[in-house]
Protein backbone atom coordinates (compact mmCIF):
# COMPACT_ATOMS: atom_id res chain seq x y z
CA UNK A 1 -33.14 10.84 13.46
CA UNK A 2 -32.07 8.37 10.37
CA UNK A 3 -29.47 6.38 10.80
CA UNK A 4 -27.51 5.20 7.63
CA UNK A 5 -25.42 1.90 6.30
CA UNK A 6 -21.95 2.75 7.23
CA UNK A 7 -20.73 1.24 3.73
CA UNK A 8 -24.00 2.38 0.93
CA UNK A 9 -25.41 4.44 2.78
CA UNK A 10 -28.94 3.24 2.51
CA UNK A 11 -31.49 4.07 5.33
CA UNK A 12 -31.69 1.50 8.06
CA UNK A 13 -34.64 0.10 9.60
CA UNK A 14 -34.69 -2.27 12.53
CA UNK A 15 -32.64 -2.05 15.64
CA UNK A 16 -31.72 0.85 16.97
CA UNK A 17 -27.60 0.26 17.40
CA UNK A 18 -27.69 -1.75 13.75
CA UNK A 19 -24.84 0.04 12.19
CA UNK A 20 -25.33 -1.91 8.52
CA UNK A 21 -27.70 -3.01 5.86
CA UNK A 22 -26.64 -6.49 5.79
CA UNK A 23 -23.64 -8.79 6.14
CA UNK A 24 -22.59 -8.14 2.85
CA UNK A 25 -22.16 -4.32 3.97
CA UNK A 26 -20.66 -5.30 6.92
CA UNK A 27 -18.22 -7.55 5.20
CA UNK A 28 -17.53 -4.77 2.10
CA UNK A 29 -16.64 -2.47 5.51
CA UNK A 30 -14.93 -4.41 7.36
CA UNK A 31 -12.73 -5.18 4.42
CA UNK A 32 -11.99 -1.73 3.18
CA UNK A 33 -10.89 -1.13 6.67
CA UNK A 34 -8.63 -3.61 6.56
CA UNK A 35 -7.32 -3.60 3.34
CA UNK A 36 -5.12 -0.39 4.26
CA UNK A 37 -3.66 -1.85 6.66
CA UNK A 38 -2.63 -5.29 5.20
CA UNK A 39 -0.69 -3.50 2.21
CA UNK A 40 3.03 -3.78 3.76
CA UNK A 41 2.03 -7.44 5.37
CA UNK A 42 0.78 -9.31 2.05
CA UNK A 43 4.32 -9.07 -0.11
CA UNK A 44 6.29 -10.46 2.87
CA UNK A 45 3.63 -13.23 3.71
CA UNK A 46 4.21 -13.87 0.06
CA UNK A 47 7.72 -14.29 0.37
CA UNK A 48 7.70 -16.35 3.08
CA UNK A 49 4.96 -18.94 1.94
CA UNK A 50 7.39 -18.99 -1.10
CA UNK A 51 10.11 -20.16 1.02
CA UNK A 52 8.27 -22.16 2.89
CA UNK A 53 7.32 -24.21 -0.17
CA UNK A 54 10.86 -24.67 -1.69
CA UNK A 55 12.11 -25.80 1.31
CA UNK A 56 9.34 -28.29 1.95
CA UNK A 57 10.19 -29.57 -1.34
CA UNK A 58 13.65 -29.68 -1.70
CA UNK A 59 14.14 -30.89 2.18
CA UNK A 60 12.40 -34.03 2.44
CA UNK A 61 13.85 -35.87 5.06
CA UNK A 62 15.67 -34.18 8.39
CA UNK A 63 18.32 -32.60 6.70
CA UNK A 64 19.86 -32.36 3.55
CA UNK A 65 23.10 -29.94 2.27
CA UNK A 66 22.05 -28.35 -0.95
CA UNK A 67 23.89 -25.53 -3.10
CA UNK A 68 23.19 -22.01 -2.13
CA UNK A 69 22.77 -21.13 -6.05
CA UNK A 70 20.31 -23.95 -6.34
CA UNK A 71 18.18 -22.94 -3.87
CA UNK A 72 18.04 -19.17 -4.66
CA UNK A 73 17.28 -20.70 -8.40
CA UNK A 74 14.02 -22.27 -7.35
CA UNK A 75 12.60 -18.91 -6.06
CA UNK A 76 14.11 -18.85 -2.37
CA UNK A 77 14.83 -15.52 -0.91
CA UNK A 78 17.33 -15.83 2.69
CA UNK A 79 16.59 -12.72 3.73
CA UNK A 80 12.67 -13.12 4.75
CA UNK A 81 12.71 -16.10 7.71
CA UNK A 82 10.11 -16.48 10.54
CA UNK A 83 12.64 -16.87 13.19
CA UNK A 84 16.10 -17.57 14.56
CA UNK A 85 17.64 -20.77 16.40
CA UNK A 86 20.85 -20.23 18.37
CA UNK A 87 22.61 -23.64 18.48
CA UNK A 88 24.68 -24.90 20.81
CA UNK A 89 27.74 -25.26 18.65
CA UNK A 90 27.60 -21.55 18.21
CA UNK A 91 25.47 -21.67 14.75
CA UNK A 92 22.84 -19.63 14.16
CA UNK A 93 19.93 -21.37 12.31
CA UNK A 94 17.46 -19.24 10.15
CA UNK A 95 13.83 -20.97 9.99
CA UNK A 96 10.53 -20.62 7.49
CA UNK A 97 8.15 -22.02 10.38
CA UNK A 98 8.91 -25.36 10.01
CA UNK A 99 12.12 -25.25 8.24
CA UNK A 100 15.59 -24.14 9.33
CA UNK A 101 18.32 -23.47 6.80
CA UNK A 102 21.98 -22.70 7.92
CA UNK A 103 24.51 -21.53 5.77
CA UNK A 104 27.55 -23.22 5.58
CA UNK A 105 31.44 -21.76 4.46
CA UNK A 106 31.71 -23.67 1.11
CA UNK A 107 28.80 -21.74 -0.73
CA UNK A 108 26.79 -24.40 0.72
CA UNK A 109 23.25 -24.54 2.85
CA UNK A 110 21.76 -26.97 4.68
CA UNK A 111 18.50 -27.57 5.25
CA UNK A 112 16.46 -29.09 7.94
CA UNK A 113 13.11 -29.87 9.62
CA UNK A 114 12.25 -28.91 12.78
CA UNK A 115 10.78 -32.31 14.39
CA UNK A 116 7.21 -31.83 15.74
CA UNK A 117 6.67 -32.50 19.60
């Protein structure tokens, strides 16, 4: 019984489970397969390295208050955030890995970075 490349095709000689031509096939595969699945992931990874990256810049010390309008002008989207810090003073921190924005009642937002352990 022949046995053919799972991605070209093309006959396979060797060992008997070998299930590709080369890596190349395997890679080509492998990707294919994985491609589908990655569609929905790859905008919002997007998103948030964007984030990530404005707020990296614009926050360059621990904290600093910044305009909400400001921020969204440099690309920033609030809604996409890796996770959620519930303060002790009752306020609810949204964070980009790294960095945590909070906004505040006069249109305001402020920025800070998480300190590293």
């Amino acid at each position: 019984m022949e046995k053919l490349c799972l991605d070209c095709g093309e006959t396979l000689r060797g060992r008997s489970d070998k299930k590709f031509c080369d890596d190349q096939c395997r890679s080509n595969y492998n990707n294919q397969l994985k491609a589908g699945q990655l569609n929905h992931i790859r905008p919002v990874n997007t998103i948030l390295r964007k984030n990530h990256s404005v707020l990296s810049k614009i926050c360059t010390g621990e904290k600093i208050r910044i305009k909400k309008e400001d921020l969204l002008k440099n690309g920033f989207n609030p809604d996409y955030h890796t996770h959620m810090l519930h303060a002790q003073n009752g306020n609810t921190y949204f964070f980009c890995y790294d960095f945590g924005f909070l906004s505040l009642s006069n249109d305001e937002m402020l920025l800070v970075k998480r300190k590293e352990k």
